[in-house]
N, C-alpha and C. Protein backbone atom coordinates (compact mmCIF):
# COMPACT_ATOMS: atom_id res chain seq x y z
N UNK A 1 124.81 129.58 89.98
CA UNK A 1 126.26 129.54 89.86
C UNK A 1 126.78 128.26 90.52
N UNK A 2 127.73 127.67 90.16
CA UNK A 2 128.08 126.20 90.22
C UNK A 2 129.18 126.41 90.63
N UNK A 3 129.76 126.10 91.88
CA UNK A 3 130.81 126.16 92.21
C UNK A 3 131.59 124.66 92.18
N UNK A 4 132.63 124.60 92.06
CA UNK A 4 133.77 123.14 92.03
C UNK A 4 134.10 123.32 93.60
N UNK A 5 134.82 122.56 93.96
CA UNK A 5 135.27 122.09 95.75
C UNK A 5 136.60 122.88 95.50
N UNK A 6 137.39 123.28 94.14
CA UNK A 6 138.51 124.55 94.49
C UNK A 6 137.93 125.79 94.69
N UNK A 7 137.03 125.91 94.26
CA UNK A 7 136.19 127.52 94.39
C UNK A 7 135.42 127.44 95.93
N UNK A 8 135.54 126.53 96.34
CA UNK A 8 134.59 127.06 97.81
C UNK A 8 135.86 126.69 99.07
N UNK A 9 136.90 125.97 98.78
CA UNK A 9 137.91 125.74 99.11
C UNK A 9 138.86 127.29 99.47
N UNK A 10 138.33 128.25 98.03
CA UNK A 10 139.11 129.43 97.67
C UNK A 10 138.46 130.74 99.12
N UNK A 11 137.39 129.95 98.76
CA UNK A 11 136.16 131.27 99.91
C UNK A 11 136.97 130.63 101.11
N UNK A 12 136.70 129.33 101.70
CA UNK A 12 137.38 129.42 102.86
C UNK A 12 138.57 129.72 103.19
N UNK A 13 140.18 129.27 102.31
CA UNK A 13 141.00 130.01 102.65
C UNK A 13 140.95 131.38 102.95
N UNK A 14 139.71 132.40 102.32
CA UNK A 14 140.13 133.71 102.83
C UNK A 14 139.67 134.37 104.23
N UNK A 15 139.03 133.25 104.59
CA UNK A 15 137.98 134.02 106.24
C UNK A 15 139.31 133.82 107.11
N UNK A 16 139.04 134.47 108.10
CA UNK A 16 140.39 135.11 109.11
C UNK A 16 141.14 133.58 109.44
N UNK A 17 142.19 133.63 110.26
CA UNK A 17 142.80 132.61 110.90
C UNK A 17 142.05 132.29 112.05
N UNK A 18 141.83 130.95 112.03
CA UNK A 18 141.03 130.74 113.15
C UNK A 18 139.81 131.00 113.21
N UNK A 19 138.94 130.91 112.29
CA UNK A 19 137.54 131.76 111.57
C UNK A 19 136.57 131.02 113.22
N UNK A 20 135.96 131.45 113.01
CA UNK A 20 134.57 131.19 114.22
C UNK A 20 133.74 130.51 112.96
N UNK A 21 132.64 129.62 113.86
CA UNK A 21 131.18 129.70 113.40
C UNK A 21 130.83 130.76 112.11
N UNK A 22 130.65 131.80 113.32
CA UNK A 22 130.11 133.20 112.54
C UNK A 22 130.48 133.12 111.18
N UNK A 23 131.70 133.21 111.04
CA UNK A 23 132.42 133.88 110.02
C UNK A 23 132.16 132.64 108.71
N UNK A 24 132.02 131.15 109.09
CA UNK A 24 131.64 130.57 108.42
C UNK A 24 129.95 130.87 107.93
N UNK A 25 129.49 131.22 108.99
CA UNK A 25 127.88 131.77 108.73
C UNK A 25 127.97 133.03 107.64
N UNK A 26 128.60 133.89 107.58
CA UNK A 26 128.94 134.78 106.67
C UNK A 26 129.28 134.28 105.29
N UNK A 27 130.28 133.66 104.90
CA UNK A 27 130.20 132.98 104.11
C UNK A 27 129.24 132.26 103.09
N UNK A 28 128.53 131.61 104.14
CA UNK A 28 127.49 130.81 103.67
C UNK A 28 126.30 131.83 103.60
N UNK A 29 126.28 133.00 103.93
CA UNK A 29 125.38 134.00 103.50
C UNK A 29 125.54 134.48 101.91
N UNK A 30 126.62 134.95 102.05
CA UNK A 30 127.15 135.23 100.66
C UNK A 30 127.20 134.49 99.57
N UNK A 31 127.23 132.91 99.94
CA UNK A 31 127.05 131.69 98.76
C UNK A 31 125.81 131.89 98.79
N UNK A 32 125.09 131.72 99.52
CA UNK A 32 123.31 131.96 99.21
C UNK A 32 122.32 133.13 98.57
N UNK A 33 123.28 134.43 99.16
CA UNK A 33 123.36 135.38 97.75
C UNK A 33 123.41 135.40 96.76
N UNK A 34 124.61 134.50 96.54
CA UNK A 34 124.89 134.52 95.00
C UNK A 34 124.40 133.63 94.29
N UNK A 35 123.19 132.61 95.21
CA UNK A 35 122.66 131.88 94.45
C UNK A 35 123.73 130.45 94.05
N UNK A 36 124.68 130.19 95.13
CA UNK A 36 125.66 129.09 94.70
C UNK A 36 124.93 127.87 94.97
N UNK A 37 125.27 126.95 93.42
CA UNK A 37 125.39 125.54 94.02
C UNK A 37 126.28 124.63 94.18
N UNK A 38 126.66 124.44 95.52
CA UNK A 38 127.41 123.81 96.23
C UNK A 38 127.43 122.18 95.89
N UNK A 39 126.69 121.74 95.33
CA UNK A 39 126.96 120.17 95.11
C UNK A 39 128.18 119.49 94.91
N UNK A 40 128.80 119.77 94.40
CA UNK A 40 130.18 119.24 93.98
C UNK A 40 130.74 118.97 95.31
N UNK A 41 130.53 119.92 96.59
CA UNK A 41 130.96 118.77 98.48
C UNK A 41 130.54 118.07 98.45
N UNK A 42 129.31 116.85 98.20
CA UNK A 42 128.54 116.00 98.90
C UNK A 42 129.72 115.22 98.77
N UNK A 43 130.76 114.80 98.19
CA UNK A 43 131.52 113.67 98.61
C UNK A 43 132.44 113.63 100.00
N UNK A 44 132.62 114.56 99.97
CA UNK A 44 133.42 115.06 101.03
C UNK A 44 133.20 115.72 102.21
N UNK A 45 131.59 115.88 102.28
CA UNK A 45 131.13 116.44 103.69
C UNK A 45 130.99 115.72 105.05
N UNK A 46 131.49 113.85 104.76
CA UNK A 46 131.63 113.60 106.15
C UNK A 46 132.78 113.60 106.76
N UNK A 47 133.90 114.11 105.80
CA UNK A 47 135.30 114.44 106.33
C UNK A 47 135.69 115.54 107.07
N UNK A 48 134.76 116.72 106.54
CA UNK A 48 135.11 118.26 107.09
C UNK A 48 133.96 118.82 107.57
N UNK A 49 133.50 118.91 108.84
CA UNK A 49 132.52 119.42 109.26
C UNK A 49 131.89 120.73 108.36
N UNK A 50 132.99 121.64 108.07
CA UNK A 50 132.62 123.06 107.42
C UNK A 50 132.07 122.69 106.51
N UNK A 51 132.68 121.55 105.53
CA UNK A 51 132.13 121.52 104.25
C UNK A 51 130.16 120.93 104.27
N UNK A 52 130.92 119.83 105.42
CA UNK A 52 129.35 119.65 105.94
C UNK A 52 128.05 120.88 106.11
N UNK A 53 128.32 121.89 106.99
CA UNK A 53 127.74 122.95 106.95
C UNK A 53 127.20 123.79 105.83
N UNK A 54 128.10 124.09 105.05
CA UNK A 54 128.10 124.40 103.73
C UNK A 54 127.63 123.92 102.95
N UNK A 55 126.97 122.69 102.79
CA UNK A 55 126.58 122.44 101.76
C UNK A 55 125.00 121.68 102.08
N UNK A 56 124.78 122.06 103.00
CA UNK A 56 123.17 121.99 104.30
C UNK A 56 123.29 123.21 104.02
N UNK A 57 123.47 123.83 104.75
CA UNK A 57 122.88 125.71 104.42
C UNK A 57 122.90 126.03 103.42
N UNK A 58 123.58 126.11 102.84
CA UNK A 58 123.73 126.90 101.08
C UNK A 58 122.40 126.31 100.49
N UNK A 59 122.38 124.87 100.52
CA UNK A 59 121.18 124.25 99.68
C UNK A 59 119.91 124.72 100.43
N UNK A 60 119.78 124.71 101.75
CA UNK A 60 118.38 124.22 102.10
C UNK A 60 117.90 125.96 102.33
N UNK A 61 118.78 126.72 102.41
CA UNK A 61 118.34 128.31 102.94
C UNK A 61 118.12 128.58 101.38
N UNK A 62 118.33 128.16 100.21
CA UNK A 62 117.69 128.41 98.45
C UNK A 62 116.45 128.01 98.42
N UNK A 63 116.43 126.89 99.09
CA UNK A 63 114.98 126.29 98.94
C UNK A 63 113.79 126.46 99.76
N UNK A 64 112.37 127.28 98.89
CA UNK A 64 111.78 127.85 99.91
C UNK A 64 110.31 126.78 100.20
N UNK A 65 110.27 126.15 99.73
CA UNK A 65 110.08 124.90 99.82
C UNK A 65 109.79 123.73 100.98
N UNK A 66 109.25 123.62 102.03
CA UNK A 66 109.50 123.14 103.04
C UNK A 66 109.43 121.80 102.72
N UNK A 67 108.35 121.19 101.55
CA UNK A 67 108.42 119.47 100.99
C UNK A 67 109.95 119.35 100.30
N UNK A 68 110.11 120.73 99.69
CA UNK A 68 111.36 120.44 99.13
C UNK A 68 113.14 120.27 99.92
N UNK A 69 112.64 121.02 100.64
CA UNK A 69 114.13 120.79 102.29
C UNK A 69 113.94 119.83 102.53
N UNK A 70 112.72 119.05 102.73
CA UNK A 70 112.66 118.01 103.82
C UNK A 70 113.35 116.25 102.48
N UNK A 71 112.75 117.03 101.29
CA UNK A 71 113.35 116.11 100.05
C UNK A 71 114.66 116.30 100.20
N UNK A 72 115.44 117.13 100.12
CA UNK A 72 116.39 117.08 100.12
C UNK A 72 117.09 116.82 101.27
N UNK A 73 117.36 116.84 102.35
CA UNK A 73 117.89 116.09 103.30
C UNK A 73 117.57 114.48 103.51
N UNK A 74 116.26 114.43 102.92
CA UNK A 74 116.16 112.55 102.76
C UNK A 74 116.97 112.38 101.91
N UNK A 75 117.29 112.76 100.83
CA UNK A 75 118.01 112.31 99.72
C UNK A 75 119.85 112.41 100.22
N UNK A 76 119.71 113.02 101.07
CA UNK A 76 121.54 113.33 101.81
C UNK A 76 121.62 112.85 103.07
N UNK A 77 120.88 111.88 103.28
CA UNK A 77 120.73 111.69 104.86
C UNK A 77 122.66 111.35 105.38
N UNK A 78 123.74 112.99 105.08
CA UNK A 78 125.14 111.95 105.19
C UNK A 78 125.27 112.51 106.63
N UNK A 79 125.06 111.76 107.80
CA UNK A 79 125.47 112.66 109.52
C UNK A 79 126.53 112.10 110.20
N UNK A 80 127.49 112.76 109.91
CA UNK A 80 129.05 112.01 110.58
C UNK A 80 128.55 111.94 112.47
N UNK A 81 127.77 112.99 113.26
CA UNK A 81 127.52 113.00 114.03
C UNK A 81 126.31 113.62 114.85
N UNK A 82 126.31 113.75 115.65
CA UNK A 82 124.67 113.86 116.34
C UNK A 82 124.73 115.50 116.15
N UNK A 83 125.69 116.53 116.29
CA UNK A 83 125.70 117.91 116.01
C UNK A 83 125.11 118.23 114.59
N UNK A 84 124.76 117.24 113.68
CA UNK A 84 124.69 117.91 112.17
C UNK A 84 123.21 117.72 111.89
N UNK A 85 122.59 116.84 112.86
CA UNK A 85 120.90 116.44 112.77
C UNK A 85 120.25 117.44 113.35
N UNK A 86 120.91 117.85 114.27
CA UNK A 86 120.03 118.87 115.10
C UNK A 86 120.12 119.94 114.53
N UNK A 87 121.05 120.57 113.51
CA UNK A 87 121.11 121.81 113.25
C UNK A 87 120.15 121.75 112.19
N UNK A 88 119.61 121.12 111.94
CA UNK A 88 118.58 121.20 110.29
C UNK A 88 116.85 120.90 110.86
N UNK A 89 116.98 120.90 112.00
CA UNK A 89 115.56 120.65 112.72
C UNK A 89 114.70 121.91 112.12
N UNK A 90 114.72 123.42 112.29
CA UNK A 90 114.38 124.50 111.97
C UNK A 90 113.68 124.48 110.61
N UNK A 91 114.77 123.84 109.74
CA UNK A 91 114.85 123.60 108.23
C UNK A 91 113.21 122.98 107.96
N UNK A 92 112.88 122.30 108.75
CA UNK A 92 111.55 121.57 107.91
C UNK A 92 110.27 121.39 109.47
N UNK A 93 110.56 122.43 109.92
CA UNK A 93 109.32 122.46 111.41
C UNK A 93 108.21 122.97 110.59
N UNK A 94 107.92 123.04 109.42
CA UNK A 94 106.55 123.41 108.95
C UNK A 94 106.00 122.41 107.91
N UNK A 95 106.89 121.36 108.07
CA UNK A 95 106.61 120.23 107.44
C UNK A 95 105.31 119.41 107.40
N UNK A 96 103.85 119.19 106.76
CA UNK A 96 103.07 118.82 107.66
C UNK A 96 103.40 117.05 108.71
N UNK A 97 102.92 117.29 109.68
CA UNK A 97 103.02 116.42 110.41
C UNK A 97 103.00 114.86 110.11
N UNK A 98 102.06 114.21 109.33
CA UNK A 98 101.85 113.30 108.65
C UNK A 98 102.57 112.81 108.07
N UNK A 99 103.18 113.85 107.31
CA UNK A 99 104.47 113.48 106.49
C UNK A 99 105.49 113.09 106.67
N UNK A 100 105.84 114.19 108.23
CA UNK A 100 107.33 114.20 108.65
C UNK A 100 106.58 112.66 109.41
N UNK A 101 105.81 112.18 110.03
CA UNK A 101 105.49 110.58 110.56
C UNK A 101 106.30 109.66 109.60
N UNK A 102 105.47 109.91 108.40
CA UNK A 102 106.36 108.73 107.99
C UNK A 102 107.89 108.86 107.34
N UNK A 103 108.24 109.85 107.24
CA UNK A 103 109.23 109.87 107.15
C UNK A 103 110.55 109.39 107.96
N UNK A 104 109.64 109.61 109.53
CA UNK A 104 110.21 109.54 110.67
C UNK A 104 110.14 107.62 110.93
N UNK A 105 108.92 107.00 110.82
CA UNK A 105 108.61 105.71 110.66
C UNK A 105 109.96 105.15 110.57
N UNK A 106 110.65 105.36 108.54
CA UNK A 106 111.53 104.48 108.07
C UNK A 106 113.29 105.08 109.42
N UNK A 107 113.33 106.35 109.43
CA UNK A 107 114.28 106.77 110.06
C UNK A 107 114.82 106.10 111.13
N UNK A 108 113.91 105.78 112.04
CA UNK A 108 114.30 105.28 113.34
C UNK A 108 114.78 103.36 113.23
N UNK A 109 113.94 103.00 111.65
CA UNK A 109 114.70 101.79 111.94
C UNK A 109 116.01 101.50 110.60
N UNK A 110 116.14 102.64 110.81
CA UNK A 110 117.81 102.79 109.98
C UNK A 110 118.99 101.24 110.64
N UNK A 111 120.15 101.45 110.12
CA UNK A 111 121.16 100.72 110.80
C UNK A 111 122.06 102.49 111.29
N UNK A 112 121.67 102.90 111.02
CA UNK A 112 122.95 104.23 110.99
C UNK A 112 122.20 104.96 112.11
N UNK A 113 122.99 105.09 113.35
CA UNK A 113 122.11 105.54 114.51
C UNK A 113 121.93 107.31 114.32
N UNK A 114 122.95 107.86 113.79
CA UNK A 114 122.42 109.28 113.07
C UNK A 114 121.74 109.32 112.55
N UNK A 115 120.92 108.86 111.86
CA UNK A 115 119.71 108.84 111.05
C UNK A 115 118.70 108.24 112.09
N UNK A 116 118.46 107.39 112.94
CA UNK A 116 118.13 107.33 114.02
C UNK A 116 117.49 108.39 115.01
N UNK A 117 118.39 108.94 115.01
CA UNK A 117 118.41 110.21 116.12
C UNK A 117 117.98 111.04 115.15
N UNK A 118 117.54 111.40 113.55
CA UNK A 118 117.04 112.21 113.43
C UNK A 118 115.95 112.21 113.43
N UNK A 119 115.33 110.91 113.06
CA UNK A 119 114.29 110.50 113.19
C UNK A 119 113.20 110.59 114.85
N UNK A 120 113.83 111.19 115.60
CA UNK A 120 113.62 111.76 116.96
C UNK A 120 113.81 112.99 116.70
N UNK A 121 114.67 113.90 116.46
CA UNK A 121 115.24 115.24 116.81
C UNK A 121 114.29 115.69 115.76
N UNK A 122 113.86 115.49 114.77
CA UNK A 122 113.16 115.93 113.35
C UNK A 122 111.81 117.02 114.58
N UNK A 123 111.58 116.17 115.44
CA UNK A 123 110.01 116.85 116.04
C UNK A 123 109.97 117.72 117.31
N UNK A 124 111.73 118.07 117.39
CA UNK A 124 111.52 119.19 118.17
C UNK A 124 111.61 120.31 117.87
N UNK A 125 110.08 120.84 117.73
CA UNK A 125 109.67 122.00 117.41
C UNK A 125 108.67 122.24 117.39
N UNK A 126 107.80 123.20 116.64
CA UNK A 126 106.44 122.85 117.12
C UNK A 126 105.62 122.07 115.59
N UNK A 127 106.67 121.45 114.76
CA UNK A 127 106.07 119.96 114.46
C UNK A 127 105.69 118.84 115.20
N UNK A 128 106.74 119.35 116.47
CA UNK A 128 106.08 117.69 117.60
C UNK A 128 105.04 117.93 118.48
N UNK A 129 104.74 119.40 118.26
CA UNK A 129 103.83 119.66 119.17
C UNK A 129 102.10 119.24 119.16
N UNK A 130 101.46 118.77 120.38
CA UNK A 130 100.28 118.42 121.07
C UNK A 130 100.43 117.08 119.95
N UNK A 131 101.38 116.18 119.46
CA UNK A 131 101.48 114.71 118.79
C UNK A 131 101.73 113.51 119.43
N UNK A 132 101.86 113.95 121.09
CA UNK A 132 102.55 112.86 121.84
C UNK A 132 102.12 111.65 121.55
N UNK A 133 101.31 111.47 121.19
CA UNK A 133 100.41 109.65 121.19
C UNK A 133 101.16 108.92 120.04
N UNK A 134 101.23 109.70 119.04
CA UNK A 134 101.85 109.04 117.40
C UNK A 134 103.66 109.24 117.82
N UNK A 135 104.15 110.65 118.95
CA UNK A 135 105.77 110.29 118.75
C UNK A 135 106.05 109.62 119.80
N UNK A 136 105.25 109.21 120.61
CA UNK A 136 105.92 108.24 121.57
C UNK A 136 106.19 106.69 121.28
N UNK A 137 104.90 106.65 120.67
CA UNK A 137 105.30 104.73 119.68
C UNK A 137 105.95 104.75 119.09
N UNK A 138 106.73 105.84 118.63
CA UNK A 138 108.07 105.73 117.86
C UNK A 138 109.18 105.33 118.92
N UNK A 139 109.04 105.73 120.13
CA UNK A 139 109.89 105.25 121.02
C UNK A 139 110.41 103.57 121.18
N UNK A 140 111.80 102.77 121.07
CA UNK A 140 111.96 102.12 121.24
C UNK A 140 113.47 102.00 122.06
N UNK A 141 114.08 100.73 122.31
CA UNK A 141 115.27 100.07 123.13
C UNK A 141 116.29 100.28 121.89
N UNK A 142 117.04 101.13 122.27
CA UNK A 142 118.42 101.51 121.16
C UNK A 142 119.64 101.66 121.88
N UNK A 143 120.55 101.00 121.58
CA UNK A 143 121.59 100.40 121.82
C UNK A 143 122.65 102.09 122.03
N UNK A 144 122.31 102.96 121.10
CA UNK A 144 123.37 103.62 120.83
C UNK A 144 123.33 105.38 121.66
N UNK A 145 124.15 105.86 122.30
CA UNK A 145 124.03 106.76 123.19
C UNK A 145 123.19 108.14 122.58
N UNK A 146 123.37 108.21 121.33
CA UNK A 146 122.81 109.45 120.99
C UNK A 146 121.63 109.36 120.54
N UNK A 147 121.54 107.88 120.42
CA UNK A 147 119.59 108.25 119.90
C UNK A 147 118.97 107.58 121.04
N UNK A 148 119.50 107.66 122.08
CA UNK A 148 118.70 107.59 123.30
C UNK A 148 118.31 108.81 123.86
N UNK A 149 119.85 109.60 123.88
CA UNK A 149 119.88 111.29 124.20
C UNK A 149 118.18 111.85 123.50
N UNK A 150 118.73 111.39 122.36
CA UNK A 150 117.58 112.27 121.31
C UNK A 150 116.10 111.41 121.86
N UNK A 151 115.81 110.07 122.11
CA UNK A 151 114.43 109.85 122.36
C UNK A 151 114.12 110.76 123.74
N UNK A 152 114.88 110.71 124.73
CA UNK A 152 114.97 111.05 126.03
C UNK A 152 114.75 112.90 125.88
N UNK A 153 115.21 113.32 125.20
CA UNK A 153 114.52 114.83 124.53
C UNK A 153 113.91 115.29 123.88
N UNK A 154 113.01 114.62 122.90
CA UNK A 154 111.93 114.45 122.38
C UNK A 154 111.04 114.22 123.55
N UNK A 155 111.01 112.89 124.73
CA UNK A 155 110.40 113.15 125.88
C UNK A 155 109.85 114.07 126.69
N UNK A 156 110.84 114.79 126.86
CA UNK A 156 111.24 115.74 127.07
C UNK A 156 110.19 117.32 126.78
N UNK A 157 110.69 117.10 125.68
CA UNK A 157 109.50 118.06 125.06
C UNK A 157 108.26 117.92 124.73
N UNK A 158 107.88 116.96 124.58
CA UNK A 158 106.61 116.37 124.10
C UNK A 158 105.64 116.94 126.06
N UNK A 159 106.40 116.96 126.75
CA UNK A 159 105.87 116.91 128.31
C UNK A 159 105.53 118.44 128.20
N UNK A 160 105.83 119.14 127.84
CA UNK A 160 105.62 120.88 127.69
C UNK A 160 104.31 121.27 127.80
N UNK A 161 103.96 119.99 126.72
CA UNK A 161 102.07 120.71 126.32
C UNK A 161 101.96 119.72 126.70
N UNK A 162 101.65 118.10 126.85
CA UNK A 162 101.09 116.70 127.10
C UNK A 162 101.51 116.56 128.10
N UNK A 163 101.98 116.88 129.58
CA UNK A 163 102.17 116.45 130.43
C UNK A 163 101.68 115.07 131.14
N UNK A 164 100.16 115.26 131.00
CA UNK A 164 99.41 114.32 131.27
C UNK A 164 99.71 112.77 130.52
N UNK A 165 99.27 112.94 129.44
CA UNK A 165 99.89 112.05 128.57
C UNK A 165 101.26 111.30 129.08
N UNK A 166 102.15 111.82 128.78
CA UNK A 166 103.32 111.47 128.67
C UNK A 166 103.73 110.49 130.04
N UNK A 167 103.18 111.61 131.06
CA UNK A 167 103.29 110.30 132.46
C UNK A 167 102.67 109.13 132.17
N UNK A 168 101.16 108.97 131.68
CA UNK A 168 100.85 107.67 131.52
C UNK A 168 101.26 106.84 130.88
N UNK A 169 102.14 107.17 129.58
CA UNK A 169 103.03 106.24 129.35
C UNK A 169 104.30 106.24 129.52
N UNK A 170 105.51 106.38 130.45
CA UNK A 170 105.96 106.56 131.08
C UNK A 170 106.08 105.47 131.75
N UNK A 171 105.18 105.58 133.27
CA UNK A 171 104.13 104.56 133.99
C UNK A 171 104.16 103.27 133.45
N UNK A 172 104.13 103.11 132.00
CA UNK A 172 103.96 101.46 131.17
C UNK A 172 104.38 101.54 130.36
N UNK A 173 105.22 102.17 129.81
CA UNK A 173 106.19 101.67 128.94
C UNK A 173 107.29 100.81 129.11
N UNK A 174 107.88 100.39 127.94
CA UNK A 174 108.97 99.04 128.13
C UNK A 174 110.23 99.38 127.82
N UNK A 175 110.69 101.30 127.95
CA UNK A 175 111.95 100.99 127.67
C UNK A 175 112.76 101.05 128.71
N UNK A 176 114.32 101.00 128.10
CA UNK A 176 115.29 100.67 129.57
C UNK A 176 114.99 102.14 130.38
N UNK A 177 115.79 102.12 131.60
CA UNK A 177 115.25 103.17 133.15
C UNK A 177 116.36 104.24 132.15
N UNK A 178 117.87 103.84 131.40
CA UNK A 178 118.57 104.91 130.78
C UNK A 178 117.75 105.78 130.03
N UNK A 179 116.57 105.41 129.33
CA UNK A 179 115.74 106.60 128.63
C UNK A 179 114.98 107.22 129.28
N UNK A 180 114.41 106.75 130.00
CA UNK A 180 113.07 106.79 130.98
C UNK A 180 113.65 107.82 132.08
N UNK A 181 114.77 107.27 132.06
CA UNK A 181 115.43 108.63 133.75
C UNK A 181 116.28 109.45 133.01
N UNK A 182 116.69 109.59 131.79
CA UNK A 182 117.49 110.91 131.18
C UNK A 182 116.86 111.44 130.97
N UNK A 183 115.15 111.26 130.20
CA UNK A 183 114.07 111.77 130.52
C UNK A 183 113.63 112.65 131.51
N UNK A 184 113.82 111.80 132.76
CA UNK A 184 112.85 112.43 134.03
C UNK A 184 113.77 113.47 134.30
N UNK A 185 115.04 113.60 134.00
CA UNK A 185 116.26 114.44 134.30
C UNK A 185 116.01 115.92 133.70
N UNK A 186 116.14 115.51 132.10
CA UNK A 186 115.50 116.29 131.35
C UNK A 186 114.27 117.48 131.41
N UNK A 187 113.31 116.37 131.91
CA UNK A 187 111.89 116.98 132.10
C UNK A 187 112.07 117.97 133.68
N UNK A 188 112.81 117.50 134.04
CA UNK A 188 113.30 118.67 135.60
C UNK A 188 114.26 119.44 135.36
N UNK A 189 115.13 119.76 134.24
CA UNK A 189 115.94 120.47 133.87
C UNK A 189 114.92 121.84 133.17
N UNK A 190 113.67 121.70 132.41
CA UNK A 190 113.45 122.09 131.94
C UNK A 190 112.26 123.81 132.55
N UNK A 191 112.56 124.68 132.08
CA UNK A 191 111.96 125.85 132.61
C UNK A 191 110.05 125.77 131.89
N UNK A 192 109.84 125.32 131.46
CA UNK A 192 108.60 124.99 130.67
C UNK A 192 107.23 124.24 131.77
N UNK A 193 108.01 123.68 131.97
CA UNK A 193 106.96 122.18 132.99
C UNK A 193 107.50 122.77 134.30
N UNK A 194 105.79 122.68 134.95
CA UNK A 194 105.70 123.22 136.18
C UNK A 194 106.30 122.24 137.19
N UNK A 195 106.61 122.80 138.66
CA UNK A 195 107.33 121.86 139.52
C UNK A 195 106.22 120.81 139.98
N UNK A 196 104.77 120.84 139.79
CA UNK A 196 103.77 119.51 140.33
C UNK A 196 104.01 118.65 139.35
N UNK A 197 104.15 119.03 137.89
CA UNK A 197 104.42 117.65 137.20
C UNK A 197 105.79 117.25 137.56
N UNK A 198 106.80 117.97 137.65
CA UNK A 198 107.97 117.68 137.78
C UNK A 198 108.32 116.73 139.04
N UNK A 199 107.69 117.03 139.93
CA UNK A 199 107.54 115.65 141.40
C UNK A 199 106.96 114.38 141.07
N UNK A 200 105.67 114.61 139.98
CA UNK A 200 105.07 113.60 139.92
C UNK A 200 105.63 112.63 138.80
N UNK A 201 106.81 113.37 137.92
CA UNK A 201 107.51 112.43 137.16
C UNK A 201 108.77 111.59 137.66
N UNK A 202 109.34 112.64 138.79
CA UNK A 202 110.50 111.91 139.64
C UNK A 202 109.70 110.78 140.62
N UNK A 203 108.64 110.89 141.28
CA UNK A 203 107.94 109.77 141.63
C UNK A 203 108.27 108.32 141.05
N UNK A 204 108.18 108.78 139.75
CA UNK A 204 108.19 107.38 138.74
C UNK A 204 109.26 106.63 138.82
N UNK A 205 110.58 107.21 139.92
CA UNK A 205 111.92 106.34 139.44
C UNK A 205 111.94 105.03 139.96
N UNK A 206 111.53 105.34 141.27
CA UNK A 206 111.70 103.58 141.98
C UNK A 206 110.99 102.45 141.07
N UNK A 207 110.04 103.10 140.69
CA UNK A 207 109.47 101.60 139.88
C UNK A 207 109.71 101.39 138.86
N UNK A 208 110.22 102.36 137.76
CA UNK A 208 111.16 102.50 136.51
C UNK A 208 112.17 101.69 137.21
N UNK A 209 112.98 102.02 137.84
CA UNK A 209 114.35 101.48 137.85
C UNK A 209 114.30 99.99 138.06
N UNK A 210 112.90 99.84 138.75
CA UNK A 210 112.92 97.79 139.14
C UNK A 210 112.44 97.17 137.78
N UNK A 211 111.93 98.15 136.75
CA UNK A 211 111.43 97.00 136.05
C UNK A 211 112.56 96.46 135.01
């Protein structure tokens, strides 16, 4: 069923005043019920977050497909902001690994730092998991606050299972102390990683911070 942008326009005028999340989640249950295709938003989903939502869920919860989600969000790469990358992470964590690499490869040297940052956020899950060696050389010096956030939590997680790892490069790597210590922040925020690694990564600041 093919909906036009007045017919899904029509669904949202009717959810309550002031609708929540939820109620948009409802919605988008019911379009996926009915088997809707939502295409007719892509022009207009970096204007209206909802529509944004709507037309990521509707499509990618049809498709059972995990080469095929992960096709289709390459083909829409549209992210007004860093909230719309992260919500589609789930969407393709069974992606094989290899794949989502290179996929991830072209991502990070986008001009569009949302696409950037997805190209980080894509591997938190347990697609990034025990990969630290291949997602850390993806690590580079980026200018822009959210795909630092996102390398610095990818860090982050990658330390869960690779602890070891991850300090040693850490230790010698070349990026600025802003990734490297939102990182170490991160990695001590986190309930996962025990408190001996967690000393032995705050260790690392004085000499992070001089280089």
């Amino acid at each position: 069923m093919k909906l036009s942008k007045t017919d899904i326009r029509r669904e949202l005028d009717h959810l309550p005043s002031g609708y929540k999340t939820r109620d948009l989640d409802q919605l988008i249950s019911r379009l996926v019920r009915a088997q809707a295709d939502v295409s007719a938003l892509r022009d207009d989903i970096l204007a209206e977050q909802d529509l944004h939502r709507i037309y990521y869920y509707v499509t990618l919860k049809q498709l059972r497909d995990v080469h095929a989600r992960m096709a289709f969000i390459h083909e829409n790469l549209l992210f007004s902001d860093w909230w719309h990358t992260d919500q589609l992470i789930h969407f393709v964590a069974d992606l094989p690994f290899v794949e989502a690499l290179d996929y991830a490869k072209g991502y990070v040297q986008s001009a569009d730092p949302f696409i950037r940052r997805w190209g980080y956020v894509l591997f938190i899950s347990r697609l990034g998991r025990g990969q630290a060696a291949e997602l850390l050389a993806l690590m580079q010096n980026d200018e822009a606050y959210y795909v630092r956030m996102a390398e610095a939590w990818l860090i982050a997680e990658l330390t869960i299972d690779e602890p070891e790892a991850v300090h040693a490069w850490m230790a010698q790597n070349a990026l600025h102390y802003d990734v490297n210590g939102r990182a170490i922040q991160k990695i001590c925020d986190s309930f996962r990683i025990s408190a001996a690694w967690k000393e032995q990564f705050k260790a690392l600041r004085p000499m992070l911070k001089e280089r």
